[in-house]
C-alpha atoms as a PDB file:
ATOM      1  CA  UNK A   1     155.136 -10.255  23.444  1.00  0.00           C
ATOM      2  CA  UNK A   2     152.503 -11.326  21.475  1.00  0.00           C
ATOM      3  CA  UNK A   3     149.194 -12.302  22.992  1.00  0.00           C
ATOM      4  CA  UNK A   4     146.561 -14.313  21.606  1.00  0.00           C
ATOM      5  CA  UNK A   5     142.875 -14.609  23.274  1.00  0.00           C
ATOM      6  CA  UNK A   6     139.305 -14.548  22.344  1.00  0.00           C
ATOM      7  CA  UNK A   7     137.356 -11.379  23.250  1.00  0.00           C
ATOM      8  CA  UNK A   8     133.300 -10.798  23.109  1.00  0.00           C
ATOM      9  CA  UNK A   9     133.210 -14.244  20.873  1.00  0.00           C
ATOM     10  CA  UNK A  10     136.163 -12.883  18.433  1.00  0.00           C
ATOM     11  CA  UNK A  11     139.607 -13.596  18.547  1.00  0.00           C
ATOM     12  CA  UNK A  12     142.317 -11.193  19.423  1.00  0.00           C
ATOM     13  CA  UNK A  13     145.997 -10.950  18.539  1.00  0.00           C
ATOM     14  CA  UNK A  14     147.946  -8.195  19.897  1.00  0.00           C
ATOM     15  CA  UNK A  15     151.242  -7.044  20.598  1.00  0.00           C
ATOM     16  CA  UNK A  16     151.900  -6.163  24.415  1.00  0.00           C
ATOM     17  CA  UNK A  17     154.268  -5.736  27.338  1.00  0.00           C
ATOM     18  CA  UNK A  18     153.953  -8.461  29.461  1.00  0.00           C
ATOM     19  CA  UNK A  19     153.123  -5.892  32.674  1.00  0.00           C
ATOM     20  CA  UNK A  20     150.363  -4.152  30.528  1.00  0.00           C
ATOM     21  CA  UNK A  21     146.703  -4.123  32.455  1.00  0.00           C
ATOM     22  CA  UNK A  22     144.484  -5.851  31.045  1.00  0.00           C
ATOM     23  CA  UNK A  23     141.936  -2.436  31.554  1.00  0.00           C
ATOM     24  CA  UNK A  24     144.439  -0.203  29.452  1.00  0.00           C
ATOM     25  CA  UNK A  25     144.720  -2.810  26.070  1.00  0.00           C
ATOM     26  CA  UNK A  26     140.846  -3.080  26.501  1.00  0.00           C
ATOM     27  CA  UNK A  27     140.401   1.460  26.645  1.00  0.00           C
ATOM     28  CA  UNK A  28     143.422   2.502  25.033  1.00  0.00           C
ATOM     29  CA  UNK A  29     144.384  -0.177  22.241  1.00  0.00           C
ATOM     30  CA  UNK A  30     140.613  -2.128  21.439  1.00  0.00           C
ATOM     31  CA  UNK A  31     138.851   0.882  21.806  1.00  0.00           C
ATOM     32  CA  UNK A  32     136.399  -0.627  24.266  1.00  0.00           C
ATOM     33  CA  UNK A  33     135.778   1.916  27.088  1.00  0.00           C
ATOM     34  CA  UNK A  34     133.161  -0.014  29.220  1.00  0.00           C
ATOM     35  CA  UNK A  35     135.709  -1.363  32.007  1.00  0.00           C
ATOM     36  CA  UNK A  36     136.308   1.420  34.142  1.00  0.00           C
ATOM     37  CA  UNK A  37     139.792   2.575  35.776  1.00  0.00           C
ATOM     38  CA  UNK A  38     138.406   3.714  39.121  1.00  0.00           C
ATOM     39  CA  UNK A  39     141.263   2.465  42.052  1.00  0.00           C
ATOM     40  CA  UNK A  40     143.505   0.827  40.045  1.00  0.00           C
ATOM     41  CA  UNK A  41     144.133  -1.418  42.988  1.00  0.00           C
ATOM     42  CA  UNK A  42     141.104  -4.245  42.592  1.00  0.00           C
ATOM     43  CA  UNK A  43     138.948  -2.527  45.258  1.00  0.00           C
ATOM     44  CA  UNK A  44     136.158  -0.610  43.619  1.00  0.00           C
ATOM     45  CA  UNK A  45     135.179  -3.299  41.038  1.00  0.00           C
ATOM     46  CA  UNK A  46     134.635  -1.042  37.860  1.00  0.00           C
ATOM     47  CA  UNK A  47     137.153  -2.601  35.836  1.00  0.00           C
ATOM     48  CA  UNK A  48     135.566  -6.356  35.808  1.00  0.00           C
ATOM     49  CA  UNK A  49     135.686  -8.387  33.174  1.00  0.00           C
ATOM     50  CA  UNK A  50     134.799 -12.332  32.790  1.00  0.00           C
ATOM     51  CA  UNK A  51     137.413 -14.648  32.112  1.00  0.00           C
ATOM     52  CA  UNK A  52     136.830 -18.163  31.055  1.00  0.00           C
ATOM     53  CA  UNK A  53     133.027 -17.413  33.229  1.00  0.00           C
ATOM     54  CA  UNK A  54     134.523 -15.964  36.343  1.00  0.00           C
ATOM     55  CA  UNK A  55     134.414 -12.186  37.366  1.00  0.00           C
ATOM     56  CA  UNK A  56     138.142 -10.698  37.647  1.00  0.00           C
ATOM     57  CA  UNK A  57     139.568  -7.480  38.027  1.00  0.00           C
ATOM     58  CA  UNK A  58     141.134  -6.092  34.749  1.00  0.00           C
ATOM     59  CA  UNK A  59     143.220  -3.440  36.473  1.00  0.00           C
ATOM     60  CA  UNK A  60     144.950  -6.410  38.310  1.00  0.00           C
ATOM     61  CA  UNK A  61     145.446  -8.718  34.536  1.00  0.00           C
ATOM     62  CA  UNK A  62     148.622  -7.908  33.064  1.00  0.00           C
ATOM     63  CA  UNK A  63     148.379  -9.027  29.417  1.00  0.00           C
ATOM     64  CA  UNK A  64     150.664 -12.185  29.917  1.00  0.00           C
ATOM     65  CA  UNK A  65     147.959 -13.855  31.597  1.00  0.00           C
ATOM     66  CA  UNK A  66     145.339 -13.490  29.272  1.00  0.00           C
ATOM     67  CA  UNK A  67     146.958 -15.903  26.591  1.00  0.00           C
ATOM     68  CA  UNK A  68     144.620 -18.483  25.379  1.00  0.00           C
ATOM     69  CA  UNK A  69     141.666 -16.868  27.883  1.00  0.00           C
ATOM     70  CA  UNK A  70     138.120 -16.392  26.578  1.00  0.00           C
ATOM     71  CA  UNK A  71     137.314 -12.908  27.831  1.00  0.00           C
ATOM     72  CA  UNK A  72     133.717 -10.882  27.814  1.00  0.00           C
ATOM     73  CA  UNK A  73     133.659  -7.309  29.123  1.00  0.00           C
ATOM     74  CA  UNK A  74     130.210  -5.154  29.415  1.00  0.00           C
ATOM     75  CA  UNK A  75     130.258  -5.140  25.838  1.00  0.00           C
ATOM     76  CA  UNK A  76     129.658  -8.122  25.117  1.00  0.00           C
ATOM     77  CA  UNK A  77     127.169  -9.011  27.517  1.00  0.00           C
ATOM     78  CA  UNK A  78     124.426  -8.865  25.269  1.00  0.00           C
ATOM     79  CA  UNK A  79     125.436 -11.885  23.236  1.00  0.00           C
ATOM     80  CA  UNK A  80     125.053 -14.460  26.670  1.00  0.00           C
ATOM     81  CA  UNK A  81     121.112 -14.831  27.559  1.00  0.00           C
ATOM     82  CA  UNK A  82     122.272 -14.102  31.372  1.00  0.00           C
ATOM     83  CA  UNK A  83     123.986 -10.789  30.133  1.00  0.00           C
ATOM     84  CA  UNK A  84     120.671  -9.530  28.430  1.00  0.00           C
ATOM     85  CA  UNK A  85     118.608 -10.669  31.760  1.00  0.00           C
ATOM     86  CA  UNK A  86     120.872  -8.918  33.635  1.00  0.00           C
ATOM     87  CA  UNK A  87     121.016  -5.844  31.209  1.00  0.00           C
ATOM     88  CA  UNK A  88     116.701  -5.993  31.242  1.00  0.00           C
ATOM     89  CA  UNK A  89     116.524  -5.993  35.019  1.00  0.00           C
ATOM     90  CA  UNK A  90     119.161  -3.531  36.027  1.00  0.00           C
ATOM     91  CA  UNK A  91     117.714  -1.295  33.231  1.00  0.00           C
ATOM     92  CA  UNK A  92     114.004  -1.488  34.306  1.00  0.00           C
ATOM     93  CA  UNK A  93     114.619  -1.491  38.098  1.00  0.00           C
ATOM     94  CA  UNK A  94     116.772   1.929  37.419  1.00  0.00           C
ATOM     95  CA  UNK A  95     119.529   0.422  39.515  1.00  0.00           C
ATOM     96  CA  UNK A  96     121.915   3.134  38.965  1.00  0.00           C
ATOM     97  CA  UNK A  97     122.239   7.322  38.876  1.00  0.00           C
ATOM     98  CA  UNK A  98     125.389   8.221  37.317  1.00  0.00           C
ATOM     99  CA  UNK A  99     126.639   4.501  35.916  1.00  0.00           C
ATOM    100  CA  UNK A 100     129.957   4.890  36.229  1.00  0.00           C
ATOM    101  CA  UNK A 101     129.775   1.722  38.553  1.00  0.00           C
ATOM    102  CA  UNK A 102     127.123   0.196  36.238  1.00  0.00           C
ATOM    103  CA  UNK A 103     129.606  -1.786  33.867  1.00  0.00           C
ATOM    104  CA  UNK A 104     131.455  -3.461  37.145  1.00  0.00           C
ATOM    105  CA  UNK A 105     128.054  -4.581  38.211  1.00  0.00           C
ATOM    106  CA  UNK A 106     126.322  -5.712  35.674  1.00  0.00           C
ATOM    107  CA  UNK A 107     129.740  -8.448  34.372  1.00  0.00           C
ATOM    108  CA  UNK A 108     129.858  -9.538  38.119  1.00  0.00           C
ATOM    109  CA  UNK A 109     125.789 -10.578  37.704  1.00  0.00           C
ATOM    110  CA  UNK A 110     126.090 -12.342  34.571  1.00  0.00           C
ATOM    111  CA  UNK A 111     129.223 -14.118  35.651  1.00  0.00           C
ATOM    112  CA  UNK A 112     127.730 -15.287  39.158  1.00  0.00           C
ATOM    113  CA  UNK A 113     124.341 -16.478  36.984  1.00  0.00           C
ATOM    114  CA  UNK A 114     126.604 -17.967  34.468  1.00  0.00           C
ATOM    115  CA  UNK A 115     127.659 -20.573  37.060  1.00  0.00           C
ATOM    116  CA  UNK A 116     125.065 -20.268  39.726  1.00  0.00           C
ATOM    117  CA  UNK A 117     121.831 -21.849  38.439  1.00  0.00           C
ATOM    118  CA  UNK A 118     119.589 -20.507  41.368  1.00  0.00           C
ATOM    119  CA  UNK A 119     121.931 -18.042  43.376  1.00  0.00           C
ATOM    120  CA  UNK A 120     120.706 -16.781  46.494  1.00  0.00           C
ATOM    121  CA  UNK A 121     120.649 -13.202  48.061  1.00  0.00           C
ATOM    122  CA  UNK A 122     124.177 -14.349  50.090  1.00  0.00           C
ATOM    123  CA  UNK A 123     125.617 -15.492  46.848  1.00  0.00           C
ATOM    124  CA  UNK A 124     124.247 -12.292  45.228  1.00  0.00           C
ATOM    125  CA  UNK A 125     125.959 -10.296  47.807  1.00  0.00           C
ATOM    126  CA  UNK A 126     129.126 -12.056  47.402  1.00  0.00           C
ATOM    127  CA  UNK A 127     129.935 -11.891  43.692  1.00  0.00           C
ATOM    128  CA  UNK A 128     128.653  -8.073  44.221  1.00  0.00           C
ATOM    129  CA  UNK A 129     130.714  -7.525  47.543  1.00  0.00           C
ATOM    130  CA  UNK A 130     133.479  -6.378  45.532  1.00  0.00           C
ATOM    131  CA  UNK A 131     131.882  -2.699  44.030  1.00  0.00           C
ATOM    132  CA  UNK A 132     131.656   0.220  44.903  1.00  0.00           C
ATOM    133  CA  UNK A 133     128.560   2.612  44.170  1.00  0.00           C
ATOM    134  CA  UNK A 134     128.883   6.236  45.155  1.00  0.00           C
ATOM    135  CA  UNK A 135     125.201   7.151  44.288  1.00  0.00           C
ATOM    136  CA  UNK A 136     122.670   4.475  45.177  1.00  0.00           C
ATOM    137  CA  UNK A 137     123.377   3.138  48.766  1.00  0.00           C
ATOM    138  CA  UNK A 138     122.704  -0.213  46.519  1.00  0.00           C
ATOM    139  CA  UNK A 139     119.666  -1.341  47.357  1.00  0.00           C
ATOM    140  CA  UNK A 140     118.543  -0.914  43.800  1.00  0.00           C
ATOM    141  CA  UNK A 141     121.319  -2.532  42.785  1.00  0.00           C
ATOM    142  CA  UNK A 142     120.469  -5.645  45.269  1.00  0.00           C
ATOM    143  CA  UNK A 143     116.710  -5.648  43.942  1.00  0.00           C
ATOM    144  CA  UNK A 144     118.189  -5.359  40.037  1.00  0.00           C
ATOM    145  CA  UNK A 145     119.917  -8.095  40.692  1.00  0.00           C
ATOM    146  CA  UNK A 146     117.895 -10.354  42.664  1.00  0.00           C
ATOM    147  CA  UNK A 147     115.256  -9.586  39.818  1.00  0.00           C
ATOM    148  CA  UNK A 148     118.301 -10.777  36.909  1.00  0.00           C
ATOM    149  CA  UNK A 149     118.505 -14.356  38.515  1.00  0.00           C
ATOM    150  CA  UNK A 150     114.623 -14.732  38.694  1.00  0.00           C
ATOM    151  CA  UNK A 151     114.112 -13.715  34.963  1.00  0.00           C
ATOM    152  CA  UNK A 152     117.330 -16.511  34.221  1.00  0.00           C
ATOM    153  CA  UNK A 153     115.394 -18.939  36.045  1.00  0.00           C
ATOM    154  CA  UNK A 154     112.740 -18.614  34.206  1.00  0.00           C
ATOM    155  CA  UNK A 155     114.822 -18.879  30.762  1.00  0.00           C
ATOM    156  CA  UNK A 156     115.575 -22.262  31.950  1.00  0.00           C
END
């Protein structure tokens, strides 16, 4: 089938199975390795993208659902003001050792501030409830983030 979709602000048209992931077309046919394949079973969080501004799981999008989507993956983060505030603060507050959890992490921030003007630590915890980080014990993560929606607040 034939899909068509907008991806990091530039539209897509690609040829797919209709069972594809969404993870696999983005690594092994648009040559954009960012989203991880960690589970493969929506657990762990590394494969998040944002479609149409909310955080989803791209090992759990098979490519018939993505026609017509608008679709930003860690990529493209740094063209959305709450992508680069995100980016800035998990950056400077070293949130993460090895980063293979990073990408998962930092799309789930900018798509929580992307619809949550002044999000709290519970809402923080939420839209992040769904990773997984082997190296941190995440409490740099929490502070990283926490430090994200204050610098997006004051972008306002």
């Amino acid at each position: 089938m034939t899909i068509r979709f907008v991806l990091n602000g530039e539209p897509v048209e690609m040829d797919a199975r209709p069972d594809e992931r969404f993870v696999d077309l983005l690594r092994d046919r648009l040559g954009l390795p960012g989203a991880k394949v960690g589970c493969g079973i929506g657990r762990c969080g590394s494969c998040t993208v944002i479609i149409d501004d909310v955080a989803m799981n791209g090992c759990l999008l098979p490519a018939y659902k993505l026609e017509g989507r608008r679709i930003t993956t860690v990529e493209g983060l740094g063209s959305l003001p709450e992508g680069r505030a995100v980016i800035l603060a998990f950056s400077e507050g070293n949130a993460f050792q090895c980063g293979y959890c990073a990408p998962g992490f930092t799309v789930a921030m900018t798509a929580l501030l992307m619809r949550e003007d002044v999000p709290d630590e519970a809402d923080i915890r939420e839209a992040l409830g769904g990773h997984v980080c082997r190296c941190t014990g995440y409490h740099s993560i929490l502070r990283a983030a926490a430090d994200a929606a204050v610098r997006c607040q004051k972008d306002d």
